[in-house]
PDB file of N, CA and C in Angstrom:
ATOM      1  N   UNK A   1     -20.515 -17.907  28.321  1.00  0.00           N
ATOM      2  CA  UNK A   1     -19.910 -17.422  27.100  1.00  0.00           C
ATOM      3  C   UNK A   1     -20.530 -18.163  25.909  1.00  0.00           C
ATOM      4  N   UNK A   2     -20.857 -17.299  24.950  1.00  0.00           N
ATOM      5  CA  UNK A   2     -21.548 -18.036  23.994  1.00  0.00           C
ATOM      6  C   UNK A   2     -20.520 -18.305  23.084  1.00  0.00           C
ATOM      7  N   UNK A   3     -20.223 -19.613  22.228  1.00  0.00           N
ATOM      8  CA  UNK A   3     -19.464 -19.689  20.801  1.00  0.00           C
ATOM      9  C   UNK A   3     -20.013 -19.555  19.892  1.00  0.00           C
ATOM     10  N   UNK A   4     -19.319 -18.400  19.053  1.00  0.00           N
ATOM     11  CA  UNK A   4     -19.556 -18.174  17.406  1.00  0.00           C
ATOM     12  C   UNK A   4     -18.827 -18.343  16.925  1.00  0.00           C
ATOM     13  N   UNK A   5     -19.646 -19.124  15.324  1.00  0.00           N
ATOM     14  CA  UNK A   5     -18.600 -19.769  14.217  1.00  0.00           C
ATOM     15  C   UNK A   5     -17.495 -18.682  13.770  1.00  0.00           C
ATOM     16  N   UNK A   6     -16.448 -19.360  13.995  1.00  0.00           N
ATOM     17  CA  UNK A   6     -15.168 -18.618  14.034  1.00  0.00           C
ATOM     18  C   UNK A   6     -15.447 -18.129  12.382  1.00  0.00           C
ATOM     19  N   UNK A   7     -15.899 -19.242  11.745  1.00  0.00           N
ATOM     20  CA  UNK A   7     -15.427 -18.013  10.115  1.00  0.00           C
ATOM     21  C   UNK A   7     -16.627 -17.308  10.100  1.00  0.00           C
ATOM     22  N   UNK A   8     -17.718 -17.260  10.574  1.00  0.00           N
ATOM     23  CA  UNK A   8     -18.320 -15.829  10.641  1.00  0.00           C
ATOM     24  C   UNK A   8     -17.666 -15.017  11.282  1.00  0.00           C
ATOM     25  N   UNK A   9     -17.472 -14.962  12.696  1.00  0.00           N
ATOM     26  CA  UNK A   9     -15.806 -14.060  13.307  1.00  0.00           C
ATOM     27  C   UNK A   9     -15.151 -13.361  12.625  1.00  0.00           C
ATOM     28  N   UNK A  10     -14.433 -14.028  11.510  1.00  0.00           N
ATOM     29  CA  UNK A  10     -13.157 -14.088  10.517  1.00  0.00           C
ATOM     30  C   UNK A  10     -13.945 -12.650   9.538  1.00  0.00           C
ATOM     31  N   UNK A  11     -15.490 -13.490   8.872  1.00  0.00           N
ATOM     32  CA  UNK A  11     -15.637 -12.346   7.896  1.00  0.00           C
ATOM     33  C   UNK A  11     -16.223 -11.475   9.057  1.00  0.00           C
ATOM     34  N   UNK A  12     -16.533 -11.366   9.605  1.00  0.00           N
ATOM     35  CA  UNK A  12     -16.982  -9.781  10.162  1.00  0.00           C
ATOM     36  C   UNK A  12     -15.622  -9.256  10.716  1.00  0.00           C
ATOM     37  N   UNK A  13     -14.545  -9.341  11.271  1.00  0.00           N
ATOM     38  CA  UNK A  13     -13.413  -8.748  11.479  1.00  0.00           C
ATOM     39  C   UNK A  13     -13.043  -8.273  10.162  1.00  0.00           C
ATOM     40  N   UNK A  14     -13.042  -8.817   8.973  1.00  0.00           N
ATOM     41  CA  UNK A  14     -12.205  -8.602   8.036  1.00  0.00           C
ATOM     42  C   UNK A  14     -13.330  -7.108   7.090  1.00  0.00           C
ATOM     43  N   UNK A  15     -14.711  -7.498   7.582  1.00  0.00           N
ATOM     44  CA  UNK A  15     -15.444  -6.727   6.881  1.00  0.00           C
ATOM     45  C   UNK A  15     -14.961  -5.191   7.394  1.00  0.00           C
ATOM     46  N   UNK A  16     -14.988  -5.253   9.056  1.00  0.00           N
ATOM     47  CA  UNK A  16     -14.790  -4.512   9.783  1.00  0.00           C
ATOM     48  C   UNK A  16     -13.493  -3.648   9.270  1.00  0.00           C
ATOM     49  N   UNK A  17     -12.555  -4.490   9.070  1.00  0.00           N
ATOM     50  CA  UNK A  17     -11.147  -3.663   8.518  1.00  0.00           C
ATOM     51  C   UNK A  17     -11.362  -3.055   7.038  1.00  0.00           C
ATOM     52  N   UNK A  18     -12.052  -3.850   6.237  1.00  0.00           N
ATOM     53  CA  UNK A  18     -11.940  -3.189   4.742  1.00  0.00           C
ATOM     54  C   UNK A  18     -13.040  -1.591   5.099  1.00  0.00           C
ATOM     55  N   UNK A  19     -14.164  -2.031   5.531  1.00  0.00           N
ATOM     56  CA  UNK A  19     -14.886  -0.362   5.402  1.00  0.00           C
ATOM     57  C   UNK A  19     -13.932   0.805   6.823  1.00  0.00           C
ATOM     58  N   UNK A  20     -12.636   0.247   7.067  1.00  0.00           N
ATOM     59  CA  UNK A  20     -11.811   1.252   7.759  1.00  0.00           C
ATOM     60  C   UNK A  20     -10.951   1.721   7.245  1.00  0.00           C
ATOM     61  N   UNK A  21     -10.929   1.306   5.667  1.00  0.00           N
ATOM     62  CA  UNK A  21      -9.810   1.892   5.101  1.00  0.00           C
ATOM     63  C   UNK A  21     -10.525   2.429   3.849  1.00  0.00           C
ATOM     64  N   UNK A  22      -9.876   4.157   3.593  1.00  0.00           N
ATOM     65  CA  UNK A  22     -10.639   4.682   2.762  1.00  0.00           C
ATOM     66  C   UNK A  22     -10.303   3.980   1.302  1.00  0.00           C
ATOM     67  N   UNK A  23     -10.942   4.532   0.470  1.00  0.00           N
ATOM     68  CA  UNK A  23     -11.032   3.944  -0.696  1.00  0.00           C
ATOM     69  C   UNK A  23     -10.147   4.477  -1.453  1.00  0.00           C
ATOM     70  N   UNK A  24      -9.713   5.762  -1.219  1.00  0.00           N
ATOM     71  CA  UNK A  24      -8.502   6.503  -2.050  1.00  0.00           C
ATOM     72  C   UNK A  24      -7.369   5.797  -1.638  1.00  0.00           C
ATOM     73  N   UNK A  25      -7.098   4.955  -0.384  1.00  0.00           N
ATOM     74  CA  UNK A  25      -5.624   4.208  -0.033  1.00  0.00           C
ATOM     75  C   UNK A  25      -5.836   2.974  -0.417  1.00  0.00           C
ATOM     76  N   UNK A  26      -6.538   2.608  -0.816  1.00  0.00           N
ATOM     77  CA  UNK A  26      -6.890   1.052  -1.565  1.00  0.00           C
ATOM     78  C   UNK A  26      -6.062   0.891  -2.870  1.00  0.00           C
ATOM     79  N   UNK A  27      -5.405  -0.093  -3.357  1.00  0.00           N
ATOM     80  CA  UNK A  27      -4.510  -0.356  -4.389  1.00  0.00           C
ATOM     81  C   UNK A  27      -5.483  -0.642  -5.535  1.00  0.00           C
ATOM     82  N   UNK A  28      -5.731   0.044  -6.565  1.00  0.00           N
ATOM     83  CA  UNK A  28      -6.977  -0.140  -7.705  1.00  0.00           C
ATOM     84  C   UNK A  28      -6.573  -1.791  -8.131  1.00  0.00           C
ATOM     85  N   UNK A  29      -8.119  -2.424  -8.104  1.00  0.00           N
ATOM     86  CA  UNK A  29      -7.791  -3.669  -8.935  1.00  0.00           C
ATOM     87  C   UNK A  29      -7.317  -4.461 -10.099  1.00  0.00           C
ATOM     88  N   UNK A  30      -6.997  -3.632 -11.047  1.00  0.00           N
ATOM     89  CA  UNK A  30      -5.773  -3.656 -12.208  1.00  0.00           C
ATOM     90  C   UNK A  30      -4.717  -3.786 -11.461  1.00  0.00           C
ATOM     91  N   UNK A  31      -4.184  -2.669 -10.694  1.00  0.00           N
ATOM     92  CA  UNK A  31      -2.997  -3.111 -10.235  1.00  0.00           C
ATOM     93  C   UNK A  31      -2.531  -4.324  -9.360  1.00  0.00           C
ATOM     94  N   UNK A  32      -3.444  -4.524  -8.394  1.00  0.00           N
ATOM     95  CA  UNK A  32      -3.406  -5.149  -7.359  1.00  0.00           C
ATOM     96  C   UNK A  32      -3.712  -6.776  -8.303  1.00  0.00           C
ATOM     97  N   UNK A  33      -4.031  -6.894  -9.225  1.00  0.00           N
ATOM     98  CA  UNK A  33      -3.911  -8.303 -10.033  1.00  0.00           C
ATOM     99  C   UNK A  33      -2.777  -8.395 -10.766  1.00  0.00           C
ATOM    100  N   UNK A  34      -1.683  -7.710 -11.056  1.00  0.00           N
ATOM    101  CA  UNK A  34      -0.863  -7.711 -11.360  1.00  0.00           C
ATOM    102  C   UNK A  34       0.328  -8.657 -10.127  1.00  0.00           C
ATOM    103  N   UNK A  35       0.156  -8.437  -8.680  1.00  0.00           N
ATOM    104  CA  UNK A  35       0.898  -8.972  -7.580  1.00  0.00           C
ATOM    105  C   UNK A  35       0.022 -10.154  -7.158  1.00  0.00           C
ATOM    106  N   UNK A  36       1.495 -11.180  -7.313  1.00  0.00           N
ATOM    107  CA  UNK A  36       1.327 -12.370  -6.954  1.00  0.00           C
ATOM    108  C   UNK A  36       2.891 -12.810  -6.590  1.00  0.00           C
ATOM    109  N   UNK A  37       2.858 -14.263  -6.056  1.00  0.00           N
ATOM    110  CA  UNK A  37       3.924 -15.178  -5.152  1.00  0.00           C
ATOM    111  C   UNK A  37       5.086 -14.950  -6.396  1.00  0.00           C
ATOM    112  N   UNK A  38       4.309 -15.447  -7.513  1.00  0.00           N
ATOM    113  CA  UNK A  38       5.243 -15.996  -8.889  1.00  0.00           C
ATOM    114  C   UNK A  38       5.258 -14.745 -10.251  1.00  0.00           C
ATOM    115  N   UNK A  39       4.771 -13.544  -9.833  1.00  0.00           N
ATOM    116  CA  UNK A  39       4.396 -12.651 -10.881  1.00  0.00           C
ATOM    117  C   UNK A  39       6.329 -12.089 -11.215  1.00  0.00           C
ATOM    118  N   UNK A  40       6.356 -11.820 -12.170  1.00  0.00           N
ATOM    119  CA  UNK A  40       7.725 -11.380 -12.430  1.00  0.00           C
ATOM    120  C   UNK A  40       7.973 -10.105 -12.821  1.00  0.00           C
ATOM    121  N   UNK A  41       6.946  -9.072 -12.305  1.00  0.00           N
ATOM    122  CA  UNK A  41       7.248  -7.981 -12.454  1.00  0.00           C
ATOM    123  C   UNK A  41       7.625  -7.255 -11.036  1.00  0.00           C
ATOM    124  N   UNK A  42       8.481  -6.279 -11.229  1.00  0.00           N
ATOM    125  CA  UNK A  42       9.521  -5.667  -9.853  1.00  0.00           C
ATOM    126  C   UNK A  42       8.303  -4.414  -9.469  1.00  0.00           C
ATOM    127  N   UNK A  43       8.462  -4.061  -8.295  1.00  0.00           N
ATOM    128  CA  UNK A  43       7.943  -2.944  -7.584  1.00  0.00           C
ATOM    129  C   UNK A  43       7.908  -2.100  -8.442  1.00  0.00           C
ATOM    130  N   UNK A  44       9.498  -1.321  -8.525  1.00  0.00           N
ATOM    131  CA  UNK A  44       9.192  -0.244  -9.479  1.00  0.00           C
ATOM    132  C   UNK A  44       8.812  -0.728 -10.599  1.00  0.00           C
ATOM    133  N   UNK A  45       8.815  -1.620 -11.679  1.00  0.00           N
ATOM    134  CA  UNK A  45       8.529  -1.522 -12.685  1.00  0.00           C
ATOM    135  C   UNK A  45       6.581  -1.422 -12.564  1.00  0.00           C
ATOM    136  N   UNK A  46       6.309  -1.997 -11.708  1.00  0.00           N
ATOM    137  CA  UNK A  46       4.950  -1.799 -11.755  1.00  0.00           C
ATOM    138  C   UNK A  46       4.295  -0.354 -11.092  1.00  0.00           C
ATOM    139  N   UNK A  47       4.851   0.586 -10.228  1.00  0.00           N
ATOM    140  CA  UNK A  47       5.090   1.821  -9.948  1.00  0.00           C
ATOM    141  C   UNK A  47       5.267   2.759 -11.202  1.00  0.00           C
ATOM    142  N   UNK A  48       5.635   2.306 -12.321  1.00  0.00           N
ATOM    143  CA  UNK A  48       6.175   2.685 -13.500  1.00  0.00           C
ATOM    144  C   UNK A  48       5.079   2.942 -14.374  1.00  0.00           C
ATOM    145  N   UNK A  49       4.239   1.505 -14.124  1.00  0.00           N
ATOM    146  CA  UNK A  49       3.319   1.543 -15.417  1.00  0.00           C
ATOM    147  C   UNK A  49       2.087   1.785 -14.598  1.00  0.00           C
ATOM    148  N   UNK A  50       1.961   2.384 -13.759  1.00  0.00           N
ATOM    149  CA  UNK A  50       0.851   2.918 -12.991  1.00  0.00           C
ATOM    150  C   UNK A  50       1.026   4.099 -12.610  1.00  0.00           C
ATOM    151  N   UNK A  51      -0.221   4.716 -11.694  1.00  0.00           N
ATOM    152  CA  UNK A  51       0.023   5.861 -11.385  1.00  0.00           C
ATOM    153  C   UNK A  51      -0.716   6.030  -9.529  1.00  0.00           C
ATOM    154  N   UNK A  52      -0.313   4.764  -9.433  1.00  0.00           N
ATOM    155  CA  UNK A  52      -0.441   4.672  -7.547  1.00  0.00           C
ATOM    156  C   UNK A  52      -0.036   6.099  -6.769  1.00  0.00           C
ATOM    157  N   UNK A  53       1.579   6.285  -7.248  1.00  0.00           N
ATOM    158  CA  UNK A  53       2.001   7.355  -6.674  1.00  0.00           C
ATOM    159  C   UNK A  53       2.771   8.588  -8.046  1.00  0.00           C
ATOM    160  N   UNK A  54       2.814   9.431  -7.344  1.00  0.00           N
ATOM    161  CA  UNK A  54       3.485  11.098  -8.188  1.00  0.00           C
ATOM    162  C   UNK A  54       4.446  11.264  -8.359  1.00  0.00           C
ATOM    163  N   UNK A  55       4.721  11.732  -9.675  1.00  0.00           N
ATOM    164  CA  UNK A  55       6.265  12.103 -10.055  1.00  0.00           C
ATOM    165  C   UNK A  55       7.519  11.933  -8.815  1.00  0.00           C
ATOM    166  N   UNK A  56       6.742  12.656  -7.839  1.00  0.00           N
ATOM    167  CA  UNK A  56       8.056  13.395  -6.921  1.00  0.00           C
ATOM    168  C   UNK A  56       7.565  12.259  -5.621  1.00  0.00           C
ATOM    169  N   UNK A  57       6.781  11.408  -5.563  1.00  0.00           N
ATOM    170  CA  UNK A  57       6.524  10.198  -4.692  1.00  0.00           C
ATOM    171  C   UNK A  57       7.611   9.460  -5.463  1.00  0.00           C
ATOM    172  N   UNK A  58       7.477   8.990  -6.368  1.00  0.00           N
ATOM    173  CA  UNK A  58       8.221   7.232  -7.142  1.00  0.00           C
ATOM    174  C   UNK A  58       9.716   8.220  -7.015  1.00  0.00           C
ATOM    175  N   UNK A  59      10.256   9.556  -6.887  1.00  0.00           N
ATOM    176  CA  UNK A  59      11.445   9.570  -7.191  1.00  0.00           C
ATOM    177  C   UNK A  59      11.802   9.132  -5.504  1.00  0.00           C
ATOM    178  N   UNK A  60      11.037   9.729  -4.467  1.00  0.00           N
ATOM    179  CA  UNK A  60      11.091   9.574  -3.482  1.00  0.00           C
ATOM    180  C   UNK A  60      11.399   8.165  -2.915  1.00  0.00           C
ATOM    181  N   UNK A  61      10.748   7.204  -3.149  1.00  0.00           N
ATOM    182  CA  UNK A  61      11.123   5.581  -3.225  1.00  0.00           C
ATOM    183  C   UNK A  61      12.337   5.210  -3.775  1.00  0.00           C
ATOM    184  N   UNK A  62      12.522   5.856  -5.092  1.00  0.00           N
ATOM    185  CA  UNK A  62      13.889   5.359  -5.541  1.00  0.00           C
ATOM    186  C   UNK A  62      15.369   6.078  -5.196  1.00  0.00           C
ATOM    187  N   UNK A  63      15.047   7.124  -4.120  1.00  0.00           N
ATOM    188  CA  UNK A  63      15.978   7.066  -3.584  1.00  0.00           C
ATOM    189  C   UNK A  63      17.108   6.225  -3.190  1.00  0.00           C
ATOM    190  N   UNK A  64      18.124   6.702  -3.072  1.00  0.00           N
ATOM    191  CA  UNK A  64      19.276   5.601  -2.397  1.00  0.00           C
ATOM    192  C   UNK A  64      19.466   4.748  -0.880  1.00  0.00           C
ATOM    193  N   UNK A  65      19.206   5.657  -0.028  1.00  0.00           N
ATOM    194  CA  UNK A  65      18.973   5.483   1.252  1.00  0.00           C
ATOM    195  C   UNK A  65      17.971   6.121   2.091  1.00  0.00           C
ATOM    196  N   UNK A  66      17.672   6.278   3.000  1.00  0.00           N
ATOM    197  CA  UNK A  66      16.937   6.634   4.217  1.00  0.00           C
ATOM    198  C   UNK A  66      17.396   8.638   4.538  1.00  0.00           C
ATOM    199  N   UNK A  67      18.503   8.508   4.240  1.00  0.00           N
ATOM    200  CA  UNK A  67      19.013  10.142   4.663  1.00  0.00           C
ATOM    201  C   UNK A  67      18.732  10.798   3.546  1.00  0.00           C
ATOM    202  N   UNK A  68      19.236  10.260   2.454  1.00  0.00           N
ATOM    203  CA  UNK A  68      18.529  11.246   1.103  1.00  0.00           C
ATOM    204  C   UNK A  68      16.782  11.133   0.996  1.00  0.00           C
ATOM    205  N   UNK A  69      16.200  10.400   1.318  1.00  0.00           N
ATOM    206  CA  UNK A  69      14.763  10.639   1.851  1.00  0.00           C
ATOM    207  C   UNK A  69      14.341  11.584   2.575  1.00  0.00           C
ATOM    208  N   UNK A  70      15.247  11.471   3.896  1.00  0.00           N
ATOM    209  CA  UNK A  70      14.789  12.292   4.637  1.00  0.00           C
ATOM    210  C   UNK A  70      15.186  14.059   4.650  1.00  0.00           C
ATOM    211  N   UNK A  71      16.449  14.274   3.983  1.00  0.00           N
ATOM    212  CA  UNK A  71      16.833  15.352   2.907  1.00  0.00           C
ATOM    213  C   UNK A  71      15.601  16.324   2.474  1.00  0.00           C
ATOM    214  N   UNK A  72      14.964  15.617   1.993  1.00  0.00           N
ATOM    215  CA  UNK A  72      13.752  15.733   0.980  1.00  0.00           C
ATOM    216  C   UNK A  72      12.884  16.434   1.689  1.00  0.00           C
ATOM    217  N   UNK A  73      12.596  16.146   3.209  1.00  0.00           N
ATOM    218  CA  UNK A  73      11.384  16.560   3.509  1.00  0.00           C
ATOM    219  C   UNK A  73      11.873  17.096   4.950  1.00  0.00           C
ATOM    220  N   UNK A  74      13.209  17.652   4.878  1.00  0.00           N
ATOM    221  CA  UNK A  74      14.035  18.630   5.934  1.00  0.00           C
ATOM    222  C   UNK A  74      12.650  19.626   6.240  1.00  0.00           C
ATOM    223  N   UNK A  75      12.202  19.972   7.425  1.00  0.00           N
ATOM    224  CA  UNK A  75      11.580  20.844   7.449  1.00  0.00           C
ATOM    225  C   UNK A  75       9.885  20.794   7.183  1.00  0.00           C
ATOM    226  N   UNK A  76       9.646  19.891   6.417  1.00  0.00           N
ATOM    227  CA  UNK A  76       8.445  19.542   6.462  1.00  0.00           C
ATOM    228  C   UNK A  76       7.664  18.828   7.092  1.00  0.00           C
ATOM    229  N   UNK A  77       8.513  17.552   8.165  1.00  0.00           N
ATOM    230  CA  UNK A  77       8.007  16.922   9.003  1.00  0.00           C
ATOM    231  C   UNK A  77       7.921  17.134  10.462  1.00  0.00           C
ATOM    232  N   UNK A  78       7.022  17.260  10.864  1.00  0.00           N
ATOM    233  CA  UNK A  78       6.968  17.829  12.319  1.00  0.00           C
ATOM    234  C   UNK A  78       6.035  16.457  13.670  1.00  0.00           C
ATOM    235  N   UNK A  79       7.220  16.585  14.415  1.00  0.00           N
ATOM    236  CA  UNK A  79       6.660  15.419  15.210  1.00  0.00           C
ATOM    237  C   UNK A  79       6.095  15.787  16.670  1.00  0.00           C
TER     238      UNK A  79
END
C-alpha cells in the first residue's frame, strides 16, 4: 500500500466534490460572504435581500409548519 499526503487526499476529494455540483446550485459569492459564525443577519432576512430563491420558493420556507408545505405541493410530488 502506498501512502499519500493526506492534504493532497483532502484537496483532490474536495476538488472532486466542488466540480459535482452544478454551478446553478452553488450559493453566489456576495451572498455566501454575507454567512458567518458571528454575522447578524437571519436566514430570511438574507433570502430577502437576495434572489437565491422565487417569490413562491421564500413563501414556501416561511411557511408555518411541514403540512402547510406539503399542502402546497398536494399532487405534485410523486414518489
Amino acid at each position: 500500500m502506498v501512502s499519500q499526503d493526506w492534504q493532497a487526499l483532502i484537496d483532490e476529494k474536495r476538488a472532486q466534490r466542488e466540480a459535482s455540483i452544478p454551478s446553478k446550485w452553488r450559493i453566489p459569492g456576495h451572498v455566501a460572504d454575507k454567512v458567518s459564525p458571528t454575522a447578524s443577519v437571519s436566514a430570511f432576512e438574507l433570502l430577502e435581500e437576495t434572489d437565491i430563491l422565487s417569490k413562491e420558493e421564500r413563501e414556501i420556507t416561511e411557511r408555518e409548519n411541514l403540512s402547510c408545505a406539503l399542502d402546497h405541493f398536494e399532487g405534485k410530488i410523486h414518489f
